[in-house]
PDB file of N, CA and C in Angstrom:
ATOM      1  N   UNK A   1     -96.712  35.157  21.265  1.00  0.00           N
ATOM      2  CA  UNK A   1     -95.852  33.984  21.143  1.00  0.00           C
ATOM      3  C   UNK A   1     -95.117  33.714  22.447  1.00  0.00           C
ATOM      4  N   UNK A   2     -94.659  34.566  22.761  1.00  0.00           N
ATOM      5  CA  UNK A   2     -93.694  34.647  24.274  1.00  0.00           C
ATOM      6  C   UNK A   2     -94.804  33.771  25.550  1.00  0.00           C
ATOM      7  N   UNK A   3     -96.064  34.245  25.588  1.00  0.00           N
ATOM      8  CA  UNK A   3     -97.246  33.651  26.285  1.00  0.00           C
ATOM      9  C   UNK A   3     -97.479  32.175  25.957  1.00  0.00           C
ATOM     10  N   UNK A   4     -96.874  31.797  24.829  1.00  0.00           N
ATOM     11  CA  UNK A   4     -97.630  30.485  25.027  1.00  0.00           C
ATOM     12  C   UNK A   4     -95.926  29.612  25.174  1.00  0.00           C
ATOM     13  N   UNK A   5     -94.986  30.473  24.732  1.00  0.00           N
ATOM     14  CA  UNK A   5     -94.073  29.683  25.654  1.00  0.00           C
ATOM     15  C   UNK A   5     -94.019  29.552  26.721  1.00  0.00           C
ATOM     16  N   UNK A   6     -94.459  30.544  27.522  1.00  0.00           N
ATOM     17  CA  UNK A   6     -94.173  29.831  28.660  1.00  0.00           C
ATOM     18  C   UNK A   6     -95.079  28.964  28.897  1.00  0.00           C
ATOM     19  N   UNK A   7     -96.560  29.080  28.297  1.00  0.00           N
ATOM     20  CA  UNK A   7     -97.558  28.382  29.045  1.00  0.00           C
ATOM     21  C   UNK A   7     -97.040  26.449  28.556  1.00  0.00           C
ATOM     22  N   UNK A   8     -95.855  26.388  27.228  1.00  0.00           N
ATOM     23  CA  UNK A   8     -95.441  25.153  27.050  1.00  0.00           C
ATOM     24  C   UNK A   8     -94.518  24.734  28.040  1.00  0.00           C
ATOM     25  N   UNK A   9     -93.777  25.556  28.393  1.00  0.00           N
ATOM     26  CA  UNK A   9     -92.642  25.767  29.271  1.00  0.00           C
ATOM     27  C   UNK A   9     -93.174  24.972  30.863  1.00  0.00           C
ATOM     28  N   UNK A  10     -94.488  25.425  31.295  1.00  0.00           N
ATOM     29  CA  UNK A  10     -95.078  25.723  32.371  1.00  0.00           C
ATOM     30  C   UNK A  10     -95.743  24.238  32.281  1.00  0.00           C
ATOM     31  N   UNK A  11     -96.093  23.697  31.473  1.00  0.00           N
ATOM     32  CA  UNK A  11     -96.651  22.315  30.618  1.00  0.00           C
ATOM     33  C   UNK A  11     -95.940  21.819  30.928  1.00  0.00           C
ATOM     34  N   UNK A  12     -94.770  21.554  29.901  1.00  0.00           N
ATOM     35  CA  UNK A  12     -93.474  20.461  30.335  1.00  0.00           C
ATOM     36  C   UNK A  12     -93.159  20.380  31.874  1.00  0.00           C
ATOM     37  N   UNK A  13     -93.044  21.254  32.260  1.00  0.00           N
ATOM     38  CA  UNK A  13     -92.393  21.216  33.841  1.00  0.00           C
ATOM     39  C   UNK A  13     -93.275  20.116  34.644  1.00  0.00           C
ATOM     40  N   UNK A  14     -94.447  20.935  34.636  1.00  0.00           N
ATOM     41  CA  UNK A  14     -94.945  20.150  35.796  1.00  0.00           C
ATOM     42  C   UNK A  14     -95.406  18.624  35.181  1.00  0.00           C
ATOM     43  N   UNK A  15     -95.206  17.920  33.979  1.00  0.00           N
ATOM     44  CA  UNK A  15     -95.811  16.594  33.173  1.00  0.00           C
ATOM     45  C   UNK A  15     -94.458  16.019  33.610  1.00  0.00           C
ATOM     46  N   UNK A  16     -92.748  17.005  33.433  1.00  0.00           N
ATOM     47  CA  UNK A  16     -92.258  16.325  34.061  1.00  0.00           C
ATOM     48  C   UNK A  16     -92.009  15.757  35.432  1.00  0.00           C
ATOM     49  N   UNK A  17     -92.345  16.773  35.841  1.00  0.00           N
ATOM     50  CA  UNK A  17     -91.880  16.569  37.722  1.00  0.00           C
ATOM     51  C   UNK A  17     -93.005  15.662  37.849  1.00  0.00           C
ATOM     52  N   UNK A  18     -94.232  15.473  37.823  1.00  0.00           N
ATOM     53  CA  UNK A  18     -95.392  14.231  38.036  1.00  0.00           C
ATOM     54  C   UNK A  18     -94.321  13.237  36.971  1.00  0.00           C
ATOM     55  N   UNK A  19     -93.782  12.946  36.387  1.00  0.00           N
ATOM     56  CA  UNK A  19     -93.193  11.526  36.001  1.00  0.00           C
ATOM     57  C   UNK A  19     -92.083  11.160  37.178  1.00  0.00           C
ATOM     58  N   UNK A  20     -91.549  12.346  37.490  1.00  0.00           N
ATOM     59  CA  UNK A  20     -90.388  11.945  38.348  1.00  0.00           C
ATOM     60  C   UNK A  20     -91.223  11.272  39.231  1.00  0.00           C
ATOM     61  N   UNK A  21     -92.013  12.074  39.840  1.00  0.00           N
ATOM     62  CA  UNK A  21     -92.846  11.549  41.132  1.00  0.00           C
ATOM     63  C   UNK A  21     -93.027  10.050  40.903  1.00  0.00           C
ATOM     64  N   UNK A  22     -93.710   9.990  39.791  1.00  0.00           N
ATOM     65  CA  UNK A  22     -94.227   8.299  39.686  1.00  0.00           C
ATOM     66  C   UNK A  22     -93.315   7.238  39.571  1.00  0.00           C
ATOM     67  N   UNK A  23     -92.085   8.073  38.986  1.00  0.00           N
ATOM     68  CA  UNK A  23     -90.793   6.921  38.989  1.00  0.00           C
ATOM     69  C   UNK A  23     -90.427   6.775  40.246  1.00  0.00           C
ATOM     70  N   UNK A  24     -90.233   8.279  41.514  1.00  0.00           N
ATOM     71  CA  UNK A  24     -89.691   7.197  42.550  1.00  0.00           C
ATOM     72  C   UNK A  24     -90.808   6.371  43.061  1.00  0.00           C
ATOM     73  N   UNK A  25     -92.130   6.542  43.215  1.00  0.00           N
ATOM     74  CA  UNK A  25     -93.075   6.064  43.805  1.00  0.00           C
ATOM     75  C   UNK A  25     -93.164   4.503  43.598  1.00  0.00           C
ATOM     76  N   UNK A  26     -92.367   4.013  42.150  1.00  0.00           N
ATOM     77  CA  UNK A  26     -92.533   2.911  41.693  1.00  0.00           C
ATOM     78  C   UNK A  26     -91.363   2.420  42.133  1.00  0.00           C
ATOM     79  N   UNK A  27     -90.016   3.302  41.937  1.00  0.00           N
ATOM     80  CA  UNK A  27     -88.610   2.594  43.012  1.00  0.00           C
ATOM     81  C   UNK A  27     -88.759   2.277  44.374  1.00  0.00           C
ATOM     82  N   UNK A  28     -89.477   3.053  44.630  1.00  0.00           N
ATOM     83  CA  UNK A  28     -89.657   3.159  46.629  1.00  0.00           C
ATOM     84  C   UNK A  28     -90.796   2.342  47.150  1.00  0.00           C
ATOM     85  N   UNK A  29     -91.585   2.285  46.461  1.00  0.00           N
ATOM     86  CA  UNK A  29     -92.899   1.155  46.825  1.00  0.00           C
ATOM     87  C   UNK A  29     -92.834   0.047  45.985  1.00  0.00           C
ATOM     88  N   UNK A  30     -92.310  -0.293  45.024  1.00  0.00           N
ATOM     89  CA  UNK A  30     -92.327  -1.349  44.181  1.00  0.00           C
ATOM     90  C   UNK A  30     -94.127  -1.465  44.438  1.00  0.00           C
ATOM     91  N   UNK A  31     -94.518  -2.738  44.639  1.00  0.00           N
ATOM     92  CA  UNK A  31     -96.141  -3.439  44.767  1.00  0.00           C
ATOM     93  C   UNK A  31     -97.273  -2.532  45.491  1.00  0.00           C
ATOM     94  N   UNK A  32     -96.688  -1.746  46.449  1.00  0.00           N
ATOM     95  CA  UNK A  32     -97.283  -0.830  47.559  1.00  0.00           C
ATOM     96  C   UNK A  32     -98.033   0.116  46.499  1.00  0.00           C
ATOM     97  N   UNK A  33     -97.099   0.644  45.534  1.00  0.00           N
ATOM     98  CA  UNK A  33     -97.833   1.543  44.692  1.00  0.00           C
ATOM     99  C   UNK A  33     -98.696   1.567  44.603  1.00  0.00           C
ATOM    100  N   UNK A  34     -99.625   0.184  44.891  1.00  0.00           N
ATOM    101  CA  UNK A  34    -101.400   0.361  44.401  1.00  0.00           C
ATOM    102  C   UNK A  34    -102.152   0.855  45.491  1.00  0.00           C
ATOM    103  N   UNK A  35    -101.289   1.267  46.832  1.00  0.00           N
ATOM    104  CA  UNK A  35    -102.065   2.130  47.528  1.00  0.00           C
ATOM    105  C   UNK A  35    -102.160   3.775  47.275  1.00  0.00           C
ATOM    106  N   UNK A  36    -101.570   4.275  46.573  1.00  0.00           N
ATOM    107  CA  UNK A  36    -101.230   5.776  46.040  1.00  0.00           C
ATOM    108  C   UNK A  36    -101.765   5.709  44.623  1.00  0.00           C
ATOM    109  N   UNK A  37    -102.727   4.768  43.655  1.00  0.00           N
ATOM    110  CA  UNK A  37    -102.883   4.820  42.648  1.00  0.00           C
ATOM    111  C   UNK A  37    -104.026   6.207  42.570  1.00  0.00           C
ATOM    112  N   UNK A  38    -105.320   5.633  43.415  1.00  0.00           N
ATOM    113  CA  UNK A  38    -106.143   6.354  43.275  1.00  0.00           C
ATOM    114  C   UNK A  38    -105.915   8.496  44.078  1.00  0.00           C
ATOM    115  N   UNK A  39    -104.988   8.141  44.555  1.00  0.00           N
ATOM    116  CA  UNK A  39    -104.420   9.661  45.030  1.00  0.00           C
ATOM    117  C   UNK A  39    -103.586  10.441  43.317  1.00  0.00           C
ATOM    118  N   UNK A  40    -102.831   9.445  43.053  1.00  0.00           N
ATOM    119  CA  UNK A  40    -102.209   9.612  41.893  1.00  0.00           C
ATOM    120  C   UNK A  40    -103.224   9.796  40.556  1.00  0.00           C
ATOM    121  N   UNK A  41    -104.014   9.391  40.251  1.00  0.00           N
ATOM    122  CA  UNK A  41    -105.115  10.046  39.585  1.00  0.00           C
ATOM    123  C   UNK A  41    -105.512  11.043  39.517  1.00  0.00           C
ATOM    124  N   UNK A  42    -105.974  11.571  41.239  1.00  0.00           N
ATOM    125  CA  UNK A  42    -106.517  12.405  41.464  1.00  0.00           C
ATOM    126  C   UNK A  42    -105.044  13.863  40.504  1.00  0.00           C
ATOM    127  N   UNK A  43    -104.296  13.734  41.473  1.00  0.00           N
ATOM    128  CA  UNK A  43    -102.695  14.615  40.919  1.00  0.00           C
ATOM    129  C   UNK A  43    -102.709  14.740  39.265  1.00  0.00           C
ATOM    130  N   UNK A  44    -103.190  13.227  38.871  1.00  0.00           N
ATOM    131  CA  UNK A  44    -102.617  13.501  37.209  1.00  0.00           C
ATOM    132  C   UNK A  44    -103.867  14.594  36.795  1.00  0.00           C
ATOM    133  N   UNK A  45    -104.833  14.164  37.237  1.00  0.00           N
ATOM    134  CA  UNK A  45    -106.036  15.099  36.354  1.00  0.00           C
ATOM    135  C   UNK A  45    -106.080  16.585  37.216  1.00  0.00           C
ATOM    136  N   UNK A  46    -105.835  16.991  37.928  1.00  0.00           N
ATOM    137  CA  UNK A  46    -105.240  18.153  38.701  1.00  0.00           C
ATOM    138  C   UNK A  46    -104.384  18.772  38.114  1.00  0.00           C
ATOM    139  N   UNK A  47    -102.931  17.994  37.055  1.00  0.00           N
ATOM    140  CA  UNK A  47    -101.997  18.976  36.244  1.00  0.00           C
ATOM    141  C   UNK A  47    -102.773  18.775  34.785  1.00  0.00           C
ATOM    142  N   UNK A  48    -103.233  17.826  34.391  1.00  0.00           N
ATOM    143  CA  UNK A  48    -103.965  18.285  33.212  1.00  0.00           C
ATOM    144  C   UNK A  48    -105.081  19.394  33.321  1.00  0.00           C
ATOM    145  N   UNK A  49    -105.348  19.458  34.472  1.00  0.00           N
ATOM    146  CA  UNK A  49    -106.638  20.690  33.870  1.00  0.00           C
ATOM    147  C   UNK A  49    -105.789  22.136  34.665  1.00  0.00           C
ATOM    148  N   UNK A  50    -104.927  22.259  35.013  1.00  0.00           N
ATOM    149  CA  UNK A  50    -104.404  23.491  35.388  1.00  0.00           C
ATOM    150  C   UNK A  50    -103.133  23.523  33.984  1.00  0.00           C
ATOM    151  N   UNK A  51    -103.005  22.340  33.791  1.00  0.00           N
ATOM    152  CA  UNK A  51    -101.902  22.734  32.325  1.00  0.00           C
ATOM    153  C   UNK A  51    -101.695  21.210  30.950  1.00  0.00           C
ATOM    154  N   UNK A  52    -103.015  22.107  30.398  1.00  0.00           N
ATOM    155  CA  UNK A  52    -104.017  21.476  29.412  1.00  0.00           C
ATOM    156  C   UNK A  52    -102.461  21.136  28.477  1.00  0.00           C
ATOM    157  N   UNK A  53    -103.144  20.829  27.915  1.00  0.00           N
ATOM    158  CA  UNK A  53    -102.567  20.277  26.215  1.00  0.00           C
ATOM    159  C   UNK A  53    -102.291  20.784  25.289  1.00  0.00           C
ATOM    160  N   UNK A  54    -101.706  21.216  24.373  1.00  0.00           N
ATOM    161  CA  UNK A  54    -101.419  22.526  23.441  1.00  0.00           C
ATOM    162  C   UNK A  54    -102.996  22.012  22.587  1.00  0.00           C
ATOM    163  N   UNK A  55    -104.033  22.882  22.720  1.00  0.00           N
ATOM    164  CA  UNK A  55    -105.058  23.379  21.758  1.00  0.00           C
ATOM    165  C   UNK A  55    -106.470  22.876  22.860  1.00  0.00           C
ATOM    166  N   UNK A  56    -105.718  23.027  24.058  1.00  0.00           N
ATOM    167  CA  UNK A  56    -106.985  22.200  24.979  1.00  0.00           C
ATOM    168  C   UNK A  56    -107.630  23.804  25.989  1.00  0.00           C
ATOM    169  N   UNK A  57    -108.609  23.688  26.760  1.00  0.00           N
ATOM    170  CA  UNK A  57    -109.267  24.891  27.370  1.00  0.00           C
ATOM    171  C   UNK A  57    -108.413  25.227  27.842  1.00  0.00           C
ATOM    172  N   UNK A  58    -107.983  26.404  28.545  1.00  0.00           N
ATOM    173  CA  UNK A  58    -107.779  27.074  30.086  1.00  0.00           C
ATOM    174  C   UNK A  58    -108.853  27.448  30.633  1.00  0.00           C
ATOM    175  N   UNK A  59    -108.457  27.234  31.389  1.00  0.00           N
ATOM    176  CA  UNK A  59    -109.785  27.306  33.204  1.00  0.00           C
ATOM    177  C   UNK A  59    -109.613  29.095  33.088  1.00  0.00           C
ATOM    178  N   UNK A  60    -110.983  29.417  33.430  1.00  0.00           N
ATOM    179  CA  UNK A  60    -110.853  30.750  33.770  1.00  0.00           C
ATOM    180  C   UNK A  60    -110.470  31.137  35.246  1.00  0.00           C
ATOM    181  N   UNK A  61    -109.589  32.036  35.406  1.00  0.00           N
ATOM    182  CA  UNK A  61    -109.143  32.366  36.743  1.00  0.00           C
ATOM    183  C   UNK A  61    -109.944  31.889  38.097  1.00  0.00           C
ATOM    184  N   UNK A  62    -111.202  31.596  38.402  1.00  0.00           N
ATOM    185  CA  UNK A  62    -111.896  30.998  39.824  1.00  0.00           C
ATOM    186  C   UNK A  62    -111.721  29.733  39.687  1.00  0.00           C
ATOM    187  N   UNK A  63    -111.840  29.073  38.372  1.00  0.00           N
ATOM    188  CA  UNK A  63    -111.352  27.727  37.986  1.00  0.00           C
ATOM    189  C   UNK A  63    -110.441  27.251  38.678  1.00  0.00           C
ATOM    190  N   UNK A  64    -109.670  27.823  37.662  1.00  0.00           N
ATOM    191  CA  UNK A  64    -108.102  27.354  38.259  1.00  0.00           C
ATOM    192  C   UNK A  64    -107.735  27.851  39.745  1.00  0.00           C
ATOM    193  N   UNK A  65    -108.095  28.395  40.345  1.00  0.00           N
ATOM    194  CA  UNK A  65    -107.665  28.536  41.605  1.00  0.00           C
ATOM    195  C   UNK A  65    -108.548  27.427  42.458  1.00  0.00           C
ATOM    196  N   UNK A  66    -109.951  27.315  41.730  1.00  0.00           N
ATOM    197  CA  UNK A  66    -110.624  25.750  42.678  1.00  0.00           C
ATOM    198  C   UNK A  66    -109.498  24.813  42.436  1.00  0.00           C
ATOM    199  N   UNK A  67    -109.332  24.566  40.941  1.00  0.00           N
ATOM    200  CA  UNK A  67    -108.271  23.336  41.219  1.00  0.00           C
ATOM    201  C   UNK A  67    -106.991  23.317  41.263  1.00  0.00           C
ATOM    202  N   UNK A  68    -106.466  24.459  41.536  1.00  0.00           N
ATOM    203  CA  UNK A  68    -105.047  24.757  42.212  1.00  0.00           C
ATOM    204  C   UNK A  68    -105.378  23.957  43.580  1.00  0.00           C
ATOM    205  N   UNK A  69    -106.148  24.642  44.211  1.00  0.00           N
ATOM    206  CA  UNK A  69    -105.984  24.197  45.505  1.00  0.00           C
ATOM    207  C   UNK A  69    -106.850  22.749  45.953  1.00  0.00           C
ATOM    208  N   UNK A  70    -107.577  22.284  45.094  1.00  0.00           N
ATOM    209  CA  UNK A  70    -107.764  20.826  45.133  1.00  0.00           C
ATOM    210  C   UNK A  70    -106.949  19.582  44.597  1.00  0.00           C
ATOM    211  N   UNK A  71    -106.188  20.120  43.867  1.00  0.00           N
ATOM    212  CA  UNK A  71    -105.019  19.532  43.531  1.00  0.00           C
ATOM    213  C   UNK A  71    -103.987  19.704  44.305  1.00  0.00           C
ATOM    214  N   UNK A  72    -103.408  20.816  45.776  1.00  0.00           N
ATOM    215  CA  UNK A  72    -102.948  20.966  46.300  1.00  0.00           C
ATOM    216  C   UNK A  72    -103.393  19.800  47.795  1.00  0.00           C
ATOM    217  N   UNK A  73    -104.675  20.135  48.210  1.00  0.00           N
ATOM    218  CA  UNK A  73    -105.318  19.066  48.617  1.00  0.00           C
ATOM    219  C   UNK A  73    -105.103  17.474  48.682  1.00  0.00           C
ATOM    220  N   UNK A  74    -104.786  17.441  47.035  1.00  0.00           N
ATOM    221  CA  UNK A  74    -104.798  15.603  46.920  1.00  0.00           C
ATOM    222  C   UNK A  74    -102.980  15.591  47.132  1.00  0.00           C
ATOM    223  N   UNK A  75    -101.904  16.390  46.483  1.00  0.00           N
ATOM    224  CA  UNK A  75    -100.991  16.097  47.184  1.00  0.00           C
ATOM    225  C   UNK A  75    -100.567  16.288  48.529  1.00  0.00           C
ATOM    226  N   UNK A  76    -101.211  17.249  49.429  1.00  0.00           N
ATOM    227  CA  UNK A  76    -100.978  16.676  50.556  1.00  0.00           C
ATOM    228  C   UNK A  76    -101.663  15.455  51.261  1.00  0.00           C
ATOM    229  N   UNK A  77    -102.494  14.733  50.783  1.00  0.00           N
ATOM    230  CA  UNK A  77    -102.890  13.627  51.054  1.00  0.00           C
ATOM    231  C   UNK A  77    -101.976  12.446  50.636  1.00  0.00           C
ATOM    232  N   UNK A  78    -101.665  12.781  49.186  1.00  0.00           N
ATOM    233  CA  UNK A  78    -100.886  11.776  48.722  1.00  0.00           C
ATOM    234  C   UNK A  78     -99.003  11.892  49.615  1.00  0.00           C
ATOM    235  N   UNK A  79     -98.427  12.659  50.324  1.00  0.00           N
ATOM    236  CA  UNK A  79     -97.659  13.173  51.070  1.00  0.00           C
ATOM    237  C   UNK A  79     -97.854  12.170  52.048  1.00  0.00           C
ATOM    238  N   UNK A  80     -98.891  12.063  53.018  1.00  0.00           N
ATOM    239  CA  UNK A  80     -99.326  11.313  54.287  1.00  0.00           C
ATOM    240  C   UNK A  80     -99.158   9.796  53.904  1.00  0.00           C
ATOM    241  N   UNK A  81     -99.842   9.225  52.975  1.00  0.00           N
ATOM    242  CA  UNK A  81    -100.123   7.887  52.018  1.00  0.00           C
ATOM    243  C   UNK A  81     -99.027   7.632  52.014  1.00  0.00           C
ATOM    244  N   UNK A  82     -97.919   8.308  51.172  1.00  0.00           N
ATOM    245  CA  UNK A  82     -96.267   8.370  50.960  1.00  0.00           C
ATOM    246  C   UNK A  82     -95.743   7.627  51.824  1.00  0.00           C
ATOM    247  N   UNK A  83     -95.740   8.631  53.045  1.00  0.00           N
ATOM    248  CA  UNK A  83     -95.075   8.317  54.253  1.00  0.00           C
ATOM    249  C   UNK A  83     -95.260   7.334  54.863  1.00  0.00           C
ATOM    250  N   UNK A  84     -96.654   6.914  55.314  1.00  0.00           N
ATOM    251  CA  UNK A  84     -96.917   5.664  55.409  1.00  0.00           C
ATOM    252  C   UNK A  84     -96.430   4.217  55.095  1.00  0.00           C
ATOM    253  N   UNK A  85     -96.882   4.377  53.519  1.00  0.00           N
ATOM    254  CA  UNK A  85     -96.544   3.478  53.003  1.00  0.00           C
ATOM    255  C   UNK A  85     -95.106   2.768  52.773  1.00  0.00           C
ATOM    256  N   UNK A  86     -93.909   4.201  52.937  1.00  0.00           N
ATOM    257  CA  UNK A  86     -92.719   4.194  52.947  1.00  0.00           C
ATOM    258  C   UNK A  86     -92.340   3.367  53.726  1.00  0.00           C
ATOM    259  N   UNK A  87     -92.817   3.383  55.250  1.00  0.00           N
ATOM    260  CA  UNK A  87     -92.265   3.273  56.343  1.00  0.00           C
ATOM    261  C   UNK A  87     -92.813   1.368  56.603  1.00  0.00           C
ATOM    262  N   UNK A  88     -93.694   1.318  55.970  1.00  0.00           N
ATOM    263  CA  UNK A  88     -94.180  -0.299  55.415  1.00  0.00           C
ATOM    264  C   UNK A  88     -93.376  -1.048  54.790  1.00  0.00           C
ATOM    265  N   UNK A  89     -92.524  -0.301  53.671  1.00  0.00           N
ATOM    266  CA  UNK A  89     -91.966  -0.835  52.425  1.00  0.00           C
ATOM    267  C   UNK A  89     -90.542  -0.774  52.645  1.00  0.00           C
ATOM    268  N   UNK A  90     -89.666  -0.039  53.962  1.00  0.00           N
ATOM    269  CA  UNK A  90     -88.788  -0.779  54.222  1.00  0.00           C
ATOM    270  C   UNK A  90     -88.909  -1.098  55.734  1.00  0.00           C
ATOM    271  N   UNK A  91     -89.605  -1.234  55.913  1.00  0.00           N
ATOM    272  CA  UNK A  91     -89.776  -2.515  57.367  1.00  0.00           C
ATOM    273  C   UNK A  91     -89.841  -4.166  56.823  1.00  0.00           C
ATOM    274  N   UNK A  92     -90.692  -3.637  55.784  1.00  0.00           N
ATOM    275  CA  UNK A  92     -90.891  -5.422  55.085  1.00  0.00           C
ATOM    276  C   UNK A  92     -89.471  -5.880  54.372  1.00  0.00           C
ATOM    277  N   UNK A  93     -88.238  -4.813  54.344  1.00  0.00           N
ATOM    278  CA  UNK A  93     -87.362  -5.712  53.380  1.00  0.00           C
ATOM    279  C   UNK A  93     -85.855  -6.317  54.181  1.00  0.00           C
ATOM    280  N   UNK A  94     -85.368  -6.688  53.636  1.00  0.00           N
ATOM    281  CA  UNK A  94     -84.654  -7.541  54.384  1.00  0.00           C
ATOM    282  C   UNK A  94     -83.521  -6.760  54.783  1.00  0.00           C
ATOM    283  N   UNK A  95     -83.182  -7.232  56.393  1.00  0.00           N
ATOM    284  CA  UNK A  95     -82.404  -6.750  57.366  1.00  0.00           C
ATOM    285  C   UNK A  95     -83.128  -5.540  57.845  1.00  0.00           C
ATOM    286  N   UNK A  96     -84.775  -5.216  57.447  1.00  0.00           N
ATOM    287  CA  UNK A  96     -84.679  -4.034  57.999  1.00  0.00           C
ATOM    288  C   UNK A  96     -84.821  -4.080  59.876  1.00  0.00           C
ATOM    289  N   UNK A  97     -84.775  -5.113  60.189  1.00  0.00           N
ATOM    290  CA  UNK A  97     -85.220  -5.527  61.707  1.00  0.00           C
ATOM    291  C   UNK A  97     -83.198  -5.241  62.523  1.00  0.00           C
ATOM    292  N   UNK A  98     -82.524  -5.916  61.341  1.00  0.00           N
ATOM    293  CA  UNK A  98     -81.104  -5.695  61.353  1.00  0.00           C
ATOM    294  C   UNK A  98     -81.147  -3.955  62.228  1.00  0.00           C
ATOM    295  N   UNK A  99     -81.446  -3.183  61.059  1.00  0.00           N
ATOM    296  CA  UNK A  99     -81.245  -1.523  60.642  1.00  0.00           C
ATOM    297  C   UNK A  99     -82.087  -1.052  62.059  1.00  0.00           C
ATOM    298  N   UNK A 100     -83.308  -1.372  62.373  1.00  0.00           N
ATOM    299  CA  UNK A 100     -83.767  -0.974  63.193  1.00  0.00           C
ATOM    300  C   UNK A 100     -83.118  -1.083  64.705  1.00  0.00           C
ATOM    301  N   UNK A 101     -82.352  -2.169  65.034  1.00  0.00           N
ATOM    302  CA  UNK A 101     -81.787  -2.817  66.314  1.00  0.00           C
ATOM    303  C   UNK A 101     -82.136  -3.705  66.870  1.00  0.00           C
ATOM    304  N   UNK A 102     -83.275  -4.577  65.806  1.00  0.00           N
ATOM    305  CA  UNK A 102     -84.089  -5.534  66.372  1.00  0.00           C
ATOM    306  C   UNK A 102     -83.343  -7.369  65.916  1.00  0.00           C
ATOM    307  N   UNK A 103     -82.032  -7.142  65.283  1.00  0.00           N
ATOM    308  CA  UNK A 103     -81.721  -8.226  64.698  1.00  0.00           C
ATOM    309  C   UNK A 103     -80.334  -9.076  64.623  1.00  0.00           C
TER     310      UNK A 103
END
């Protein structure tokens, strides 16, 4: 019993922290978001198969370490995309030419 708490425990966490993610992604990029969709896919199905569903498989240990670290993979990609896109999304808003020294 203690084992599958945590493995719910271990569930919740990371289903939450990927919502946080997507909420700021949607505060901070508003429209931009649809450049991080397909990275963001990649991430969601990366925590579903390292932390299934209550009555769903577990990956056997080589498994899960392929997609530990391919899921590690797509967030540092999605990290780069981020940044990018960040740096797009307040250049485009207003006064940012102000903020910069250009205005």
């Amino acid at each position: 019993m203690r084992a599958e708490a945590q493995r719910i425990m271990e569930l919740q966490g990371a289903r939450t922290q990927l919502g946080r993610l997507e909420q700021a992604i949607q505060s901070e990029l508003g429209s931009l978001r649809a450049g991080v969709e397909p990275l963001l896919d990649e991430v969601r199905a990366g925590v579903a198969a390292l932390f299934p569903e209550a009555g769903g498989t577990r990956l056997a240990p080589k498994e899960y370490e392929a997609q530990h670290e391919k899921l590690l993979q797509s967030l540092d990609g999605l990290e780069d995309v981020l940044e990018a896109l960040q740096l797009a999304a307040r250049s485009s808003r207003p006064g940012a030419s102000a903020a910069r020294g250009g205005g």
